[in-house]
C-alpha atoms as a PDB file:
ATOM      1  CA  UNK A   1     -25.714  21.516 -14.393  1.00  0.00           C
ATOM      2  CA  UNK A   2     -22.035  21.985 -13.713  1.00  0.00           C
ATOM      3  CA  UNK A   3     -20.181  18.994 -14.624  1.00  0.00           C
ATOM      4  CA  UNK A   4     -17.308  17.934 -11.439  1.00  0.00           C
ATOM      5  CA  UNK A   5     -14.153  16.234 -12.255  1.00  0.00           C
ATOM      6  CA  UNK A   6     -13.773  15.035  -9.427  1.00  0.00           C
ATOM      7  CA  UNK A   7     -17.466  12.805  -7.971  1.00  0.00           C
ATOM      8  CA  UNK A   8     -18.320  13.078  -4.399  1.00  0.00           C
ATOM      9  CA  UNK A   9     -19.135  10.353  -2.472  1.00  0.00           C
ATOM     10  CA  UNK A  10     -22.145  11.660   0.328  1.00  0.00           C
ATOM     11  CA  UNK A  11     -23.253   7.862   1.109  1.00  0.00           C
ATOM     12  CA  UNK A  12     -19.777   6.214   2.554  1.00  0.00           C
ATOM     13  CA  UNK A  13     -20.727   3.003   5.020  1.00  0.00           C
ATOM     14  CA  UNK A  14     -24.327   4.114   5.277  1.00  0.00           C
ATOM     15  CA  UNK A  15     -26.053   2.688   8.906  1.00  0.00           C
ATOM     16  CA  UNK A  16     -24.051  -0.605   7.838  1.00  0.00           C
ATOM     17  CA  UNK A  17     -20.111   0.285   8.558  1.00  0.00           C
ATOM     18  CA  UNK A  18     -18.112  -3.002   8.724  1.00  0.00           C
ATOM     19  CA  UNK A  19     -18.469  -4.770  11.665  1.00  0.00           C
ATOM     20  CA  UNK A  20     -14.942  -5.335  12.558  1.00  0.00           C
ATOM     21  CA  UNK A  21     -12.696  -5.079  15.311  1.00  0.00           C
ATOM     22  CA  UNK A  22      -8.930  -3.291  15.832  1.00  0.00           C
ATOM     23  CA  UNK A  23      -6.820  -5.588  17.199  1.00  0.00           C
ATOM     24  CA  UNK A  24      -7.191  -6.451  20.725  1.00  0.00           C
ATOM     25  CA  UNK A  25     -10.684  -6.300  20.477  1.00  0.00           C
ATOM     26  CA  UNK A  26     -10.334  -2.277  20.563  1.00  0.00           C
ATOM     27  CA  UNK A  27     -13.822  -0.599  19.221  1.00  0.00           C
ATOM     28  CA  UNK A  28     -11.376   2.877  19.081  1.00  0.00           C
ATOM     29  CA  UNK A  29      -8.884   2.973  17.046  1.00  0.00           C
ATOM     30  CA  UNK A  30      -6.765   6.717  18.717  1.00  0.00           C
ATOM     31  CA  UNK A  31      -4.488   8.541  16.058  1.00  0.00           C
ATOM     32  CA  UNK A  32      -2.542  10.725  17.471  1.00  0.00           C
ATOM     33  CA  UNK A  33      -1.033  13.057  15.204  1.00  0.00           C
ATOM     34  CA  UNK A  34       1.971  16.078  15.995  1.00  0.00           C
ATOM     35  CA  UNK A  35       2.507  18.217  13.608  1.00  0.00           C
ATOM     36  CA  UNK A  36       6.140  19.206  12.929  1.00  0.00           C
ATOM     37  CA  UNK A  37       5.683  22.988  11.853  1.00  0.00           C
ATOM     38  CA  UNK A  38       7.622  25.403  13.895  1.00  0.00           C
ATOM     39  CA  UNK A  39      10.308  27.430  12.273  1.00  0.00           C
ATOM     40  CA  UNK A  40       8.340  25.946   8.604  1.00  0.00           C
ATOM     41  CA  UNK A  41       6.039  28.667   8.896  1.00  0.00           C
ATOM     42  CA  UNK A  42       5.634  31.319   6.128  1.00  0.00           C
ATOM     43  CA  UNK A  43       7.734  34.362   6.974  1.00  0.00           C
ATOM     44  CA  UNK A  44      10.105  36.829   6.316  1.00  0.00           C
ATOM     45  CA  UNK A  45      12.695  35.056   7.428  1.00  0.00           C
ATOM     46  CA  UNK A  46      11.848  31.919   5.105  1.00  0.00           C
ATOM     47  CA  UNK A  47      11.785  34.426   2.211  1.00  0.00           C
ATOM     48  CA  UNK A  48       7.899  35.048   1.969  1.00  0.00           C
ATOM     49  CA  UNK A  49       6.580  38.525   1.813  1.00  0.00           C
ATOM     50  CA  UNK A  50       4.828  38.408   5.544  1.00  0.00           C
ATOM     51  CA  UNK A  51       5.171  36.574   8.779  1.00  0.00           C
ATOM     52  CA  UNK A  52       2.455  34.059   8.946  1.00  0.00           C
ATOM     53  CA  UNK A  53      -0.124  34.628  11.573  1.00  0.00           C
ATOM     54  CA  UNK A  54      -2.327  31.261  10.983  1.00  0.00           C
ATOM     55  CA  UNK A  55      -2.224  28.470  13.990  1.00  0.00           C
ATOM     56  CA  UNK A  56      -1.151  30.473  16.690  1.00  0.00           C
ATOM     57  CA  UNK A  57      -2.585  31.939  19.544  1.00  0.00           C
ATOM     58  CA  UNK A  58      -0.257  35.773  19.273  1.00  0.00           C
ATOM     59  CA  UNK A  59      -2.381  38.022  16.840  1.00  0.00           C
ATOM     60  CA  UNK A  60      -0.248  40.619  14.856  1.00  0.00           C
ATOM     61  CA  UNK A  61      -1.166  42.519  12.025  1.00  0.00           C
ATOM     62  CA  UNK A  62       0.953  41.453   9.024  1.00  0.00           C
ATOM     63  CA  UNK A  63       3.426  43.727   8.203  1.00  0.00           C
ATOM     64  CA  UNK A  64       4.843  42.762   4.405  1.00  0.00           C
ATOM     65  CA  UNK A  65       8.512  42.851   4.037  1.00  0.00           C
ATOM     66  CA  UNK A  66       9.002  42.833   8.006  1.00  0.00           C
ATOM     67  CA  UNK A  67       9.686  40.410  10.333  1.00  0.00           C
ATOM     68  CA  UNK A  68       7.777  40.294  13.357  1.00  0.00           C
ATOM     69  CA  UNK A  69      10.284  38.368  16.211  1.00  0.00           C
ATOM     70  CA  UNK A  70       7.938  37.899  19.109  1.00  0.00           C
ATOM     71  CA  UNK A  71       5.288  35.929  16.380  1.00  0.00           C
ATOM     72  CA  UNK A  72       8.604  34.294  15.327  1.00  0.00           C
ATOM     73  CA  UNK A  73       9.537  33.023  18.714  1.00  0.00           C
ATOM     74  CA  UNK A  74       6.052  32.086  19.588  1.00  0.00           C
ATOM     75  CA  UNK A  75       6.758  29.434  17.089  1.00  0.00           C
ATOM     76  CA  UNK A  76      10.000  28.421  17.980  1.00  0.00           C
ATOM     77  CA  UNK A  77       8.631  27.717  21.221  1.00  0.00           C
ATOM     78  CA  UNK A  78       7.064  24.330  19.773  1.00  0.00           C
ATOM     79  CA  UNK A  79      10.408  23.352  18.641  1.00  0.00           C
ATOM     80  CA  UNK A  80      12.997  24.329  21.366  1.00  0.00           C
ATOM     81  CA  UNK A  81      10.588  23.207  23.878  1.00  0.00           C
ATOM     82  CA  UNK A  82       7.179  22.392  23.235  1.00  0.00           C
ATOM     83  CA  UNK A  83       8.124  19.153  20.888  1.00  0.00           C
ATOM     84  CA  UNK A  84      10.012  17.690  23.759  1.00  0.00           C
ATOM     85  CA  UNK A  85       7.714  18.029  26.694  1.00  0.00           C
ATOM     86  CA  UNK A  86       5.304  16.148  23.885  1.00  0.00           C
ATOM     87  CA  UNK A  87       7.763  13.225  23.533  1.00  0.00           C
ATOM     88  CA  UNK A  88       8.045  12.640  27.165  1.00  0.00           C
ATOM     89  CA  UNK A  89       4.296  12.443  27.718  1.00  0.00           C
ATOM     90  CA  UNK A  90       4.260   9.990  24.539  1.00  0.00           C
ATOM     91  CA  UNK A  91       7.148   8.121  25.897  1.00  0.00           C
ATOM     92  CA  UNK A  92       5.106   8.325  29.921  1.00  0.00           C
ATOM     93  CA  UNK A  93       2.230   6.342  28.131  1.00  0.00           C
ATOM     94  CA  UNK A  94       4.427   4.311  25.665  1.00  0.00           C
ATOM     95  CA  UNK A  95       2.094   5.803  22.874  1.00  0.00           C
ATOM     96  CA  UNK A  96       2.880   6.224  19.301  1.00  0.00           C
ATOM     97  CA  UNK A  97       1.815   8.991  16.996  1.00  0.00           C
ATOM     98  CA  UNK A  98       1.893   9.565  13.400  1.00  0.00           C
ATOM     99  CA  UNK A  99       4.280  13.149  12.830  1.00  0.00           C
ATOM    100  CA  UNK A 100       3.142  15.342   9.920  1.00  0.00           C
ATOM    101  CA  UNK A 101       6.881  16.724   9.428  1.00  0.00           C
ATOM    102  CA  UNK A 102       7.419  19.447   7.829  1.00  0.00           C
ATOM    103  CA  UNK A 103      11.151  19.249   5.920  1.00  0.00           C
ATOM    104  CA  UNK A 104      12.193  22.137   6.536  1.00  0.00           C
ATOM    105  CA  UNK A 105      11.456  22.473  10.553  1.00  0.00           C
ATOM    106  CA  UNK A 106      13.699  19.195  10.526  1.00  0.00           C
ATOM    107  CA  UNK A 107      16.215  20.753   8.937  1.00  0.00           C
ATOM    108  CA  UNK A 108      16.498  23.831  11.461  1.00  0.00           C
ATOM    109  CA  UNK A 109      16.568  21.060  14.349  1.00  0.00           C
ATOM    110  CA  UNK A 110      17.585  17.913  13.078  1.00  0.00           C
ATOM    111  CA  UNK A 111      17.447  16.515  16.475  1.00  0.00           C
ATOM    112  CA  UNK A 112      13.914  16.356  16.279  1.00  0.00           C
ATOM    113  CA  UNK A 113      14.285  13.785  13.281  1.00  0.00           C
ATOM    114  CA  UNK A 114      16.867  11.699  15.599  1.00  0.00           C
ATOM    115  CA  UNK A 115      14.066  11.724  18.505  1.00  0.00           C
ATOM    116  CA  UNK A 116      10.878  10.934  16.247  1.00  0.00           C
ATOM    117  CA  UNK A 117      12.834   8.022  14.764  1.00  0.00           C
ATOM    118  CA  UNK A 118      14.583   7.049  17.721  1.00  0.00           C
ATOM    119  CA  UNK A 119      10.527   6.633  19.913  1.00  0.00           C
ATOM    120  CA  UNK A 120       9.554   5.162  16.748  1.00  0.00           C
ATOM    121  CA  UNK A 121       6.626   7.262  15.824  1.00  0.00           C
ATOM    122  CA  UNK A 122       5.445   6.897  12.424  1.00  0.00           C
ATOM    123  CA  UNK A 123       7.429   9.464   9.951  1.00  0.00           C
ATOM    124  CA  UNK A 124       4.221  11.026   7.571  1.00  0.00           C
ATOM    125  CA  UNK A 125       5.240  14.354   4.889  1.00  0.00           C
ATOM    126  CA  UNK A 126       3.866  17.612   5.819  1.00  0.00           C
ATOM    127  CA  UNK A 127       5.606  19.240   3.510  1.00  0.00           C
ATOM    128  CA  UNK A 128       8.749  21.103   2.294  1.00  0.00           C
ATOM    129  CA  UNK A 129       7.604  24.482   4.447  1.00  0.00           C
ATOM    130  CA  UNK A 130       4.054  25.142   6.206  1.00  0.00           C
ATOM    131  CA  UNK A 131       3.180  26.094   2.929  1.00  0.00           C
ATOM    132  CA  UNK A 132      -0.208  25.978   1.007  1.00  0.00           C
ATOM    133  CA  UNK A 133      -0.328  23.594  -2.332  1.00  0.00           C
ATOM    134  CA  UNK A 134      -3.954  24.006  -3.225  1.00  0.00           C
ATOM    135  CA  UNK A 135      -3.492  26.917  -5.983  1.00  0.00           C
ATOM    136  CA  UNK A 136       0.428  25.196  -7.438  1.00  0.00           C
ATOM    137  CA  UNK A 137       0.395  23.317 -10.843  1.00  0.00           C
ATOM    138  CA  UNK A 138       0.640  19.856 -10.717  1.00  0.00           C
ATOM    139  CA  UNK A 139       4.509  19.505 -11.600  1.00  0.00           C
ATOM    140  CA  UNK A 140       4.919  22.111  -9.578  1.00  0.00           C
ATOM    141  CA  UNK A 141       3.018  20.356  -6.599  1.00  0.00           C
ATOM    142  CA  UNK A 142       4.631  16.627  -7.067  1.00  0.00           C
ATOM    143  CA  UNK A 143       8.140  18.846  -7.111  1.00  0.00           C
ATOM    144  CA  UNK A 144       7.848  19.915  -3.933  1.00  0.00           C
ATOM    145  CA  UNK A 145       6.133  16.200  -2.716  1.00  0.00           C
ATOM    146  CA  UNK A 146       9.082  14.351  -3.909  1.00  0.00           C
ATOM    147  CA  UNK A 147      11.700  16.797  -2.327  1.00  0.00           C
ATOM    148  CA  UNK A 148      10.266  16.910   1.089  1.00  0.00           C
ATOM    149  CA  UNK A 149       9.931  13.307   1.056  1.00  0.00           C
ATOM    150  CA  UNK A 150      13.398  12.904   0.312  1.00  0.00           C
ATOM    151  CA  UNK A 151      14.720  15.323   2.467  1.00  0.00           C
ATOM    152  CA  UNK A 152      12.798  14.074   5.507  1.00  0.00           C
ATOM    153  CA  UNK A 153      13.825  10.426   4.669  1.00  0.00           C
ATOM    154  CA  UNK A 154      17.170  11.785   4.860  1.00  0.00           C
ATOM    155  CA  UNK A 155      17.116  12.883   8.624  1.00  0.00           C
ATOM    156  CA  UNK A 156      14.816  10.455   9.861  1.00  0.00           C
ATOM    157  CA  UNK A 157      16.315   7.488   7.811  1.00  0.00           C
ATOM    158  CA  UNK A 158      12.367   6.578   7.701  1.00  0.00           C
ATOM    159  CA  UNK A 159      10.358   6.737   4.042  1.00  0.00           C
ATOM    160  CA  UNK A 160       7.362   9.250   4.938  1.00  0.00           C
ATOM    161  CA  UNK A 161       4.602   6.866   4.586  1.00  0.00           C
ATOM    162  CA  UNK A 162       1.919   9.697   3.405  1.00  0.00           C
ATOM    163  CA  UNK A 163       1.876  13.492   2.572  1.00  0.00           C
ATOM    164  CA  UNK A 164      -0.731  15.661   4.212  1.00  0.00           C
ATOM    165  CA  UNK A 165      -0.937  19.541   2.749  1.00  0.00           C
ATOM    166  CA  UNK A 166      -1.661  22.138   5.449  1.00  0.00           C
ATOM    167  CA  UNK A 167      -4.728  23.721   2.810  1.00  0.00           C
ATOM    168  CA  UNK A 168      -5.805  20.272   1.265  1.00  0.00           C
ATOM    169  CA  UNK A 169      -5.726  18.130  -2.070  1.00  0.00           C
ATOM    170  CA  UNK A 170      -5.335  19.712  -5.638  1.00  0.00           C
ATOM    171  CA  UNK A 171      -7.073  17.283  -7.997  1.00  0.00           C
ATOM    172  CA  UNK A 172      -3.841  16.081  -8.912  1.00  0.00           C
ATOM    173  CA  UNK A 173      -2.588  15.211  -5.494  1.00  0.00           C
ATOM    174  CA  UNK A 174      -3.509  11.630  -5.356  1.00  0.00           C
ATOM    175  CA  UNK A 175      -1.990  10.828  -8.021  1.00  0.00           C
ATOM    176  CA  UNK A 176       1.204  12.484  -7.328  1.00  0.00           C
ATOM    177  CA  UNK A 177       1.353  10.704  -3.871  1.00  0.00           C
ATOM    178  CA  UNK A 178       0.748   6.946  -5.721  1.00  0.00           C
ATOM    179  CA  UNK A 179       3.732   7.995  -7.886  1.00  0.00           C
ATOM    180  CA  UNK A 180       5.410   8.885  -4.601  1.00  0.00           C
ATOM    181  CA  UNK A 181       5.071   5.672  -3.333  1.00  0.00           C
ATOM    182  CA  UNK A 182       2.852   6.913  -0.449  1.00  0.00           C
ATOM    183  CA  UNK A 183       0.555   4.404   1.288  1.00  0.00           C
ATOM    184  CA  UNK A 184      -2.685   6.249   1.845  1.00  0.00           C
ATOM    185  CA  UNK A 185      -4.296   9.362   2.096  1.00  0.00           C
ATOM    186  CA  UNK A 186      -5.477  11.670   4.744  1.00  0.00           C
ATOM    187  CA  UNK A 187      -6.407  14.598   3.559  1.00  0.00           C
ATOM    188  CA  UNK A 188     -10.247  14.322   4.387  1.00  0.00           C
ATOM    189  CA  UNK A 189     -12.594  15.341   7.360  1.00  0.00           C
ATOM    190  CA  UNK A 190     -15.517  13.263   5.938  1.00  0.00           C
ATOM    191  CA  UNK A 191     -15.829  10.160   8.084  1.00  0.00           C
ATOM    192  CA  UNK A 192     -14.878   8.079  11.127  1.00  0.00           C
ATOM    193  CA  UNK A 193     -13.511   5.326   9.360  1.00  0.00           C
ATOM    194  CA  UNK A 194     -10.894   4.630   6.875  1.00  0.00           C
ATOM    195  CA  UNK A 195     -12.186   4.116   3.289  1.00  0.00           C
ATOM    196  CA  UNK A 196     -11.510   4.241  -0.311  1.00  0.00           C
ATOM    197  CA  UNK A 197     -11.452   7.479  -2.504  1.00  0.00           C
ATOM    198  CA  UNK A 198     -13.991   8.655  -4.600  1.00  0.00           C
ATOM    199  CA  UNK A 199     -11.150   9.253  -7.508  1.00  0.00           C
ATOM    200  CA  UNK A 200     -11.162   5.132  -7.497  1.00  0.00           C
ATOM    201  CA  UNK A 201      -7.298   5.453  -6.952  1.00  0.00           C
ATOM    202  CA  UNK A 202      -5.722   2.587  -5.438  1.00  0.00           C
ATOM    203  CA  UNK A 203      -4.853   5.024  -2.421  1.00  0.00           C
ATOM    204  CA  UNK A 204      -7.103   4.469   1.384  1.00  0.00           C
ATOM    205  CA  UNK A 205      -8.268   7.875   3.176  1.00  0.00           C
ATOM    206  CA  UNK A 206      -7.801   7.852   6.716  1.00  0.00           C
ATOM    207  CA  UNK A 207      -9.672  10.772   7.680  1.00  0.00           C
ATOM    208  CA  UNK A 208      -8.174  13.449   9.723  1.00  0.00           C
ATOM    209  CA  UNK A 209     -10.052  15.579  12.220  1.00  0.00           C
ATOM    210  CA  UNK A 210     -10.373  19.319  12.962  1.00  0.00           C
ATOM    211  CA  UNK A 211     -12.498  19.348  15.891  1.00  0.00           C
ATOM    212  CA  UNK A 212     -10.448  16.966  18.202  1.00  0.00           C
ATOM    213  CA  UNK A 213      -7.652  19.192  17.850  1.00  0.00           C
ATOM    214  CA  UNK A 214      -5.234  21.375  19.868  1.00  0.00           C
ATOM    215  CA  UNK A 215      -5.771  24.413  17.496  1.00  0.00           C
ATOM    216  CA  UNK A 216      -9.466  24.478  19.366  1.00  0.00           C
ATOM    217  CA  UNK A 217      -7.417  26.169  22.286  1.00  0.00           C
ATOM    218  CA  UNK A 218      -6.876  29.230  20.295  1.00  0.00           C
ATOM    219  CA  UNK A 219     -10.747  29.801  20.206  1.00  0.00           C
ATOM    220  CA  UNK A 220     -13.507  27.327  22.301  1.00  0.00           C
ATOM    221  CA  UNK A 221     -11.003  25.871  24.983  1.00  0.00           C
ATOM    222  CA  UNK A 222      -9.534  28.007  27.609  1.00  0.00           C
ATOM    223  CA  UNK A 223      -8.220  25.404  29.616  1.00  0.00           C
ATOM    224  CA  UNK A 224      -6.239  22.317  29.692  1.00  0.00           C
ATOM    225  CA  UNK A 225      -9.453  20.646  31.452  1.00  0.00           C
ATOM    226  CA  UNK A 226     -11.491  21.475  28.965  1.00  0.00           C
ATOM    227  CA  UNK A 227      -9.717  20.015  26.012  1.00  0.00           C
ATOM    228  CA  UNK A 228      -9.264  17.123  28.051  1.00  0.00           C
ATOM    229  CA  UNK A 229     -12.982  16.807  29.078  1.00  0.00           C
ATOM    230  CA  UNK A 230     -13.833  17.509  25.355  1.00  0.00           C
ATOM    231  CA  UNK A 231     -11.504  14.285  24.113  1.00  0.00           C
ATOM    232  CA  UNK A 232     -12.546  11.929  26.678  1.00  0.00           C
ATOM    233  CA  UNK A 233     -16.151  13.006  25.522  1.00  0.00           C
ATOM    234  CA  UNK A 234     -15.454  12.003  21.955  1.00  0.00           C
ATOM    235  CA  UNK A 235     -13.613   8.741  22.720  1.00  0.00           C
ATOM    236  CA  UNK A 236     -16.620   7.877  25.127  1.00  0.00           C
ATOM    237  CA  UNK A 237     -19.250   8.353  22.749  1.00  0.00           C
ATOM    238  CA  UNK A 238     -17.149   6.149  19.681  1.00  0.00           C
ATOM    239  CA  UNK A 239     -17.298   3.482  22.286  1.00  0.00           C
ATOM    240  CA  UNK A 240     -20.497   3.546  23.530  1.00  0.00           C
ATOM    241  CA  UNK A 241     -22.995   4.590  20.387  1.00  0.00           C
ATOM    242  CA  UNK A 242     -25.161   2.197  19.171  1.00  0.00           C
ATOM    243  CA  UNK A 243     -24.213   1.510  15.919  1.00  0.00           C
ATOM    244  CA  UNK A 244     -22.081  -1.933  14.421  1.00  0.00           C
ATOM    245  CA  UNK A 245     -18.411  -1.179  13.466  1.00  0.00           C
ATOM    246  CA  UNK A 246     -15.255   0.332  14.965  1.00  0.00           C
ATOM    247  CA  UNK A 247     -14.415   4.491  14.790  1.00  0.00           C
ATOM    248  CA  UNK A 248     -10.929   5.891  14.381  1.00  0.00           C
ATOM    249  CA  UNK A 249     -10.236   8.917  16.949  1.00  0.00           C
ATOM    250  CA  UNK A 250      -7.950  11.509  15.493  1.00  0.00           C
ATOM    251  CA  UNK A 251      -6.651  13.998  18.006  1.00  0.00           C
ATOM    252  CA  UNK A 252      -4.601  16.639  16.420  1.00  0.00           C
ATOM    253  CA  UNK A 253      -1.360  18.271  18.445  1.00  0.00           C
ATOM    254  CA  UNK A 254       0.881  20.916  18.043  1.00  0.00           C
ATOM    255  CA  UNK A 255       3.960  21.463  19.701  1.00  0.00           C
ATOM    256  CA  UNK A 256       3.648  25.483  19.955  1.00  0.00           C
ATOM    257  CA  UNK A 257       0.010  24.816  21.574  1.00  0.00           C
ATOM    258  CA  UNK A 258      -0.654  21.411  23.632  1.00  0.00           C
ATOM    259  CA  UNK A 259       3.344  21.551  24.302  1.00  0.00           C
ATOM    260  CA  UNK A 260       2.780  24.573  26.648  1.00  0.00           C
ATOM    261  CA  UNK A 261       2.491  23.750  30.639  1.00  0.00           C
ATOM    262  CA  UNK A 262      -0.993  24.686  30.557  1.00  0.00           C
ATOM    263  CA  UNK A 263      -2.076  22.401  28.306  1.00  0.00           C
ATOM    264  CA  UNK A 264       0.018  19.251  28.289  1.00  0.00           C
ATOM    265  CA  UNK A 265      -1.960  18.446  31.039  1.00  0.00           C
ATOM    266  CA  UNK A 266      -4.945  17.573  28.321  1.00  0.00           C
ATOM    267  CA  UNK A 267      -2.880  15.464  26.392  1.00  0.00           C
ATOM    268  CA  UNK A 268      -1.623  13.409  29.874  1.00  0.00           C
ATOM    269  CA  UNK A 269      -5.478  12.968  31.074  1.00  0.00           C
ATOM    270  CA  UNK A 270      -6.485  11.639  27.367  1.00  0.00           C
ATOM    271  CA  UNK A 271      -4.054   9.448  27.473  1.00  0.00           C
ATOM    272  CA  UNK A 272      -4.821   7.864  31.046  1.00  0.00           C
ATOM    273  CA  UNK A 273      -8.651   7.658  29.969  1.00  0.00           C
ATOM    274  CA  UNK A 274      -7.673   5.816  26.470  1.00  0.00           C
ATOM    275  CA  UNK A 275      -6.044   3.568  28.284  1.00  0.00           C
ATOM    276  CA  UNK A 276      -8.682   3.113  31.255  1.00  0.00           C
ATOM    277  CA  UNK A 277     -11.013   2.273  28.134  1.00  0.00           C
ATOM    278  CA  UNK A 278      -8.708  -0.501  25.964  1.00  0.00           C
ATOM    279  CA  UNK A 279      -8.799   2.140  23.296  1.00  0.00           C
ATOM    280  CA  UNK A 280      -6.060   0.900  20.463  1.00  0.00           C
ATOM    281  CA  UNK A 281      -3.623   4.203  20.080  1.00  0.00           C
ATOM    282  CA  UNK A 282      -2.100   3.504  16.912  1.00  0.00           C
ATOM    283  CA  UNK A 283       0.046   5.388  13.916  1.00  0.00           C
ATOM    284  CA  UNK A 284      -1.986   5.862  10.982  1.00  0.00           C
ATOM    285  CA  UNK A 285      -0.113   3.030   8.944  1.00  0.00           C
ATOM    286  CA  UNK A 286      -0.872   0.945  11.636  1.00  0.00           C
ATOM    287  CA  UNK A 287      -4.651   1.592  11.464  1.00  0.00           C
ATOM    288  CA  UNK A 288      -4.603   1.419   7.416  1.00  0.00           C
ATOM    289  CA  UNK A 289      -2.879  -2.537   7.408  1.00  0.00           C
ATOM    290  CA  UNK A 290      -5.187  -3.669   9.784  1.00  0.00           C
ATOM    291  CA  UNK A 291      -7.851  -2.013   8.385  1.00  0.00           C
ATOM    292  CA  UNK A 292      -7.052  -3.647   4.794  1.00  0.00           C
ATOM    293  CA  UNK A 293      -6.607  -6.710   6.732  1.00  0.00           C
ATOM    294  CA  UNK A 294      -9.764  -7.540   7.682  1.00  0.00           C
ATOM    295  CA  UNK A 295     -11.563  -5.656   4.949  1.00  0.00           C
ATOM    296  CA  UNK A 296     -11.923  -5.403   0.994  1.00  0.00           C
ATOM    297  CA  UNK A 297     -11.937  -1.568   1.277  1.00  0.00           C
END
C-alpha cells in the first residue's frame, strides 16, 4: 500500500457540523471572490513561450513564440473595463469581496490597487503572474509567495491576508504561507464550511468553489439568467436544507467574464436575492474570525 505524506481527511463535520450562527443570525455566510488576473496571464508578452488560452471564452490554437493580440485584448478587457463595471455593482449593494490579486496585473494598472483598497475589499495573494506553482521547488515556491505579497502590499498599502495558487497547493505550501504570515488557507473544494487542515498546521481552510463560478459561462451557462438562476439556487438550498449548522457560499468572478454587459446582470440579481434572504456577504477574513470565534476549529 502506497504510503501518502500528506493524510486525507474524507470524514470532516460528519451529519453533526457545528451548530452555529454568522453574525446577524445569517445561516449563509456569501464570499464573493474577484480574481485580479488580466494582463497576469501567461504569454508572450510576459516572456512565456505561448499566449495562455485557459479561463477565457476566445479559443486560439497556441502558437509558441507568437503573440496572439485579439486573445491578449480579450483579457485586457477585464482590466480596462470589466473590473470597474464589477466595483460599481459591489459598491450598488455596499458588498465586500475578497480579491485574489495577482501582482503583476496591479502593477500594469495600479489604479486597480487604489480602487480595491479605497471600497475596502479584502486584499488576498494570487500570485506574482497567473502562473502555476504546483510542479516549483519549495524555495522556489515561497520566493515567489513572499515577493507577490510584498509587491501587492506595496500598491494596496494592505498585507494580503492569504495566497491562493491558480493550479493548487504543493505539499510545501502551507507551510510557506504560515511563514508568510498568512491567516488561512483556501486552496480546497472539499466542504461548505471552514475547517482545519489535515497537515495539523495551525492554518484554517476556507474552501473555495468551482461550480458557483463565472468561468461556468464559458461552458454550461449561456446567459446572464442562467448564472443568476443557478446562484440563487445554491444560496436557497444552504438556507433551507435540513441539516444543523451554517454553509459558506463562494461565488467566484472574473472581471474578463461576469464584467461583460451580458453577464453583470447575474452578479446584480444575486446580489438583490442575498439580500432579500439576510444572507451575511462577507470577505473571507471576515468569515475565518468569526468562525474561530465561536468555534475550537
Amino acid at each position: 500500500m502506497t504510503a501518502f505524506p500528506l493524510p486525507r481527511d474524507l470524514r470532516g463535520y460528519g451529519e453533526t457540523p457545528p451548530d452555529v450562527r454568522w453574525p446577524g443570525g445569517a445561516r449563509v455566510a456569501v464570499s464573493l471572490v474577484v480574481n485580479i488576473e488580466d494582463g497576469a496571464e501567461r504569454s508572450v508578452a510576459r516572456g512565456g513561450v505561448a499566449d495562455d488560452l485557459g479561463g477565457h471564452w476566445m479559443q486560439h490554437r497556441a502558437l509558441p513564440g507568437q503573440r496572439n493580440l485579439d486573445l491578449e485584448s480579450a483579457f485586457e478587457y477585464g482590466a480596462r473595463s470589466g473590473i470597474w463595471r464589477v466595483l460599481r455593482t459591489l459598491r450598488r449593494h455596499d458588498a465586500k469581496a475578497t480579491a485574489f490579486c495577482c501582482a503583476t496585473a496591479l502593477e500594469a494598472n495600479p489604479a486597480i490597487a487604489e480602487a480595491l483598497a479605497r471600497d475596502g475589499h479584502e486584499i488576498a495573494d494570487h500570485g506574482l503572474g497567473w502562473d502555476a506553482h504546483s510542479q516549483l521547488a519549495p524555495e522556489v515556491e515561497a520566493d515567489l509567495m513572499h515577493r507577490s505579497r510584498t509587491i501587492i502590499e506595496d500598491l494596496t498599502g494592505a498585507r494580503p491576508t492569504t495566497w491562493y495558487s491558480r493550479d493548487g497547493l504543493t505539499l510545501h505550501s502551507r507551510s510557506a504561507m504560515i511563514d508568510e504570515g498568512f491567516g488561512y488557507d483556501s486552496n480546497s473544494f472539499d466542504d461548505d464550511l471552514p475547517h482545519p487542515g489535515a497537515d495539523g498546521l495551525p492554518l484554517l481552510v476556507i474552501p473555495y468553489a468551482g461550480d458557483t463560478n463565472d468561468s461556468a459561462l464559458l461552458s454550461q451557462y449561456p446567459t446572464a439568467d442562467a448564472f443568476a438562476s443557478f446562484l440563487c439556487g445554491a444560496l436557497e438550498m444552504l438556507q433551507t436544507e435540513g441539516r444543523h449548522g451554517p454553509s459558506v457560499l463562494s461565488v467566484g468572478l472574473h472581471p474578463r467574464i461576469i464584467g461583460r454587459p451580458a453577464y453583470i446582470g447575474a452578479l446584480d440579481a444575486f446580489l438583490d436575492r442575498a439580500a432579500e434572504a439576510e444572507a451575511w456577504i462577507a470577505t473571507r477574513q471576515e468569515i475565518a474570525d468569526a468562525w474561530q470565534a465561536v468555534t475550537a476549529v
